[in-house]
N, C-alpha and C. Protein backbone atom coordinates (compact mmCIF):
# COMPACT_ATOMS: atom_id res chain seq x y z
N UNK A 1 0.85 -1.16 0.00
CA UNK A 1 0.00 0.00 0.00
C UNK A 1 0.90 1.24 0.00
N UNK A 2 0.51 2.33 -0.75
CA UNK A 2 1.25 3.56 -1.21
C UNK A 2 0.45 4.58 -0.45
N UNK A 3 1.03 5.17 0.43
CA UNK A 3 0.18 6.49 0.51
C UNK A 3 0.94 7.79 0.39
N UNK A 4 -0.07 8.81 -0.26
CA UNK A 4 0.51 9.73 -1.14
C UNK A 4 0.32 11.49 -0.72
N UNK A 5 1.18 11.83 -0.08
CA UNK A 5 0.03 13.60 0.70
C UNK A 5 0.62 14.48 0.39
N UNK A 6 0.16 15.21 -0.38
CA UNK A 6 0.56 16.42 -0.94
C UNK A 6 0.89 17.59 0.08
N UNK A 7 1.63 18.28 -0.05
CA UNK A 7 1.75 19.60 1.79
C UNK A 7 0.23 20.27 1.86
N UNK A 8 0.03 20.23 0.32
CA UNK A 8 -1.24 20.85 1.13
C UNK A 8 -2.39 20.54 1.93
N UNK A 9 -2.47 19.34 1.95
CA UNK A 9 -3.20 18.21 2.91
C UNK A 9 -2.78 18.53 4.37
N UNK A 10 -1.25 18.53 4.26
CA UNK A 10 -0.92 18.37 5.43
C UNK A 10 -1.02 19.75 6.30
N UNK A 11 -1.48 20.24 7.42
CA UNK A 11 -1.94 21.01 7.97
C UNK A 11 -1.16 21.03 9.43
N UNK A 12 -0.04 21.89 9.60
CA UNK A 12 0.74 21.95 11.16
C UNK A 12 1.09 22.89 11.55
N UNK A 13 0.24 23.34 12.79
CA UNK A 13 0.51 24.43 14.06
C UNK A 13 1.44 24.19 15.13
N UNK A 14 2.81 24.62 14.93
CA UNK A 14 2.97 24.88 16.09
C UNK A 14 2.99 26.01 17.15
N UNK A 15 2.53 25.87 18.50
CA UNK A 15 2.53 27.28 19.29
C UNK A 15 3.94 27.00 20.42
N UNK A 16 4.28 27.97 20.64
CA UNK A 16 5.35 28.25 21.70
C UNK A 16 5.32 29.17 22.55
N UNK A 17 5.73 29.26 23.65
CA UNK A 17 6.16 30.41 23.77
C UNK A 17 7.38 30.47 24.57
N UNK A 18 8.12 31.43 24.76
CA UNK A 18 10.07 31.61 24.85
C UNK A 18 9.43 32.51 26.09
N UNK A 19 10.30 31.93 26.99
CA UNK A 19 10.84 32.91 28.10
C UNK A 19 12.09 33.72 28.03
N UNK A 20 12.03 34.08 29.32
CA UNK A 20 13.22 35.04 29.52
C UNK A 20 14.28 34.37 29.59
N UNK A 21 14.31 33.41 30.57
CA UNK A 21 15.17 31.96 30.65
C UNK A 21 15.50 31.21 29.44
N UNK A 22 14.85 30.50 29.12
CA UNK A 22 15.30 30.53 27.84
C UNK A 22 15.59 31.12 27.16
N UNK A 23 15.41 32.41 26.65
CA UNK A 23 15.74 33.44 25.44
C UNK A 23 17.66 33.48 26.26
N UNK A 24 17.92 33.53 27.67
CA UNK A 24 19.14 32.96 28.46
C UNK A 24 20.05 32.18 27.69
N UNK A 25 19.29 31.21 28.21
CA UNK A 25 20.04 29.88 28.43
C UNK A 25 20.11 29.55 26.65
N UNK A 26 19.78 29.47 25.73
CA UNK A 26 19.74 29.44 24.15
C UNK A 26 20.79 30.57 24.09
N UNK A 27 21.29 31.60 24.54
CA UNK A 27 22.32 32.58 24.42
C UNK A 27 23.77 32.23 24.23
N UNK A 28 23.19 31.97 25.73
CA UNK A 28 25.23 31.46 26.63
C UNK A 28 25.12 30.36 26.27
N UNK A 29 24.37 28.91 25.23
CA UNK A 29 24.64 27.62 24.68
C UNK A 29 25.37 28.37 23.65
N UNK A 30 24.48 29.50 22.42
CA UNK A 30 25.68 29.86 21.23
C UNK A 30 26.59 30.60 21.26
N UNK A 31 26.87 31.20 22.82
CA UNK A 31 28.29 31.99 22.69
C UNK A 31 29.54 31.08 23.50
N UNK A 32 28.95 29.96 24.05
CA UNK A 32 29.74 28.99 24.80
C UNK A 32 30.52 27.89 23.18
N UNK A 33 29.19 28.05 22.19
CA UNK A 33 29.68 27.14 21.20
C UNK A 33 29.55 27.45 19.58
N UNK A 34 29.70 28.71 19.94
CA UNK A 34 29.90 29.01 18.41
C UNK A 34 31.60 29.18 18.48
N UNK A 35 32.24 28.99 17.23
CA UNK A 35 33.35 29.24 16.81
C UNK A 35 33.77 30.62 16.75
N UNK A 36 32.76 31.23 15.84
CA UNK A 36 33.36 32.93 15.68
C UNK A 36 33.33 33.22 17.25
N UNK A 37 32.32 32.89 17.93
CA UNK A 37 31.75 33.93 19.34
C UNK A 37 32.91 33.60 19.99
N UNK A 38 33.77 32.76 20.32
CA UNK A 38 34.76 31.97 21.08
C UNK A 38 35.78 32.93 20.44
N UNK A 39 36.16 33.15 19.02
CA UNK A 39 37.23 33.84 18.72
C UNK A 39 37.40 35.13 18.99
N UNK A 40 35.95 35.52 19.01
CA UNK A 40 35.51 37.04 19.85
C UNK A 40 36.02 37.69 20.80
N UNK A 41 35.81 36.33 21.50
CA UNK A 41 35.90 36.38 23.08
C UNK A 41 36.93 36.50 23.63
N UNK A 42 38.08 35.91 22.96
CA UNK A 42 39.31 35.20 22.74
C UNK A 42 39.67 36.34 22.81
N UNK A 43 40.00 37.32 21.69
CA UNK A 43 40.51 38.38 21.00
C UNK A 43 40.21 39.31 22.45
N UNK A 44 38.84 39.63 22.29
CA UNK A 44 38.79 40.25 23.46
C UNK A 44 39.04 40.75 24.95
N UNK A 45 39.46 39.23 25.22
CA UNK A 45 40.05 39.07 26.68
C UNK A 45 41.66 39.38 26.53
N UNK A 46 42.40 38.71 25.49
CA UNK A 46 43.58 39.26 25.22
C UNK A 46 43.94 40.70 25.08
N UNK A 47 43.21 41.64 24.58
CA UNK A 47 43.00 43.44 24.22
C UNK A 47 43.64 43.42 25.58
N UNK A 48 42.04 43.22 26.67
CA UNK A 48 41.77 43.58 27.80
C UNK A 48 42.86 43.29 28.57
N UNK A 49 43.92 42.18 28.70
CA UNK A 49 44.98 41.86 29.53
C UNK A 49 45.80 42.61 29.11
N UNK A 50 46.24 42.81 27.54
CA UNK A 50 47.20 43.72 26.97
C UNK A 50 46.97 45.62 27.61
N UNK A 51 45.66 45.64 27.98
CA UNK A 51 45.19 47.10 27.97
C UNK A 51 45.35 47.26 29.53
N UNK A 52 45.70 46.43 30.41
CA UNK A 52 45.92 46.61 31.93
C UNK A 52 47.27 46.72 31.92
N UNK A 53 48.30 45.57 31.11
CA UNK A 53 49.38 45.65 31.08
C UNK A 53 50.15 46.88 30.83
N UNK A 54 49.51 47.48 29.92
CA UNK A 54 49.95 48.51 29.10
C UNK A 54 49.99 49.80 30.38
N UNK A 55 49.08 49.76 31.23
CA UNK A 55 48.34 50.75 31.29
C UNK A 55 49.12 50.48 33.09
N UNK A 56 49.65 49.41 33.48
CA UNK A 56 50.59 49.16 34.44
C UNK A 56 51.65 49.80 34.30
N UNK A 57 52.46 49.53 32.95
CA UNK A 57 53.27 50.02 32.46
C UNK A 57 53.98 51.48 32.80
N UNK A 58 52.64 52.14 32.28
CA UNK A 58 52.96 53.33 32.28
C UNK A 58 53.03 54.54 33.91
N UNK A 59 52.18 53.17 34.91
CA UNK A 59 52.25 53.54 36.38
C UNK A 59 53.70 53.33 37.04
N UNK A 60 54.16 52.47 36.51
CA UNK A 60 55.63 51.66 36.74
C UNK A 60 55.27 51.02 37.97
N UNK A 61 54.17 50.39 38.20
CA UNK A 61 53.78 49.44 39.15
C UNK A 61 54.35 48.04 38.62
């Protein structure tokens, strides 16, 4: 037996709704595991150590 359904037959609602928590937690999953966001981050934290260092430096602490 063959059965055969065209999309337009097929008929699907989905409802949701997103919290705050979640709209969260779906965040810090793609900045914990995205590649670019990690290289971001990366880059970033390095500036920031370079920009204390720098900035030691010039205290002569």
């Amino acid at each position: 037996m063959t059965i055969i359904l065209s999309l337009e037959e097929v008929k699907i609602e989905f409802n949701f709704e997103v919290t705050e928590e979640d709209y969260v937690k779906f965040s810090l999953y793609h900045i914990e595991n995205s590649p670019e966001h990690k290289r971001l981050y990366n880059m970033l934290r390095y500036f920031k150590v370079f920009k204390i260092e720098s900035y030691n430096e010039r205290l002569h602490v």
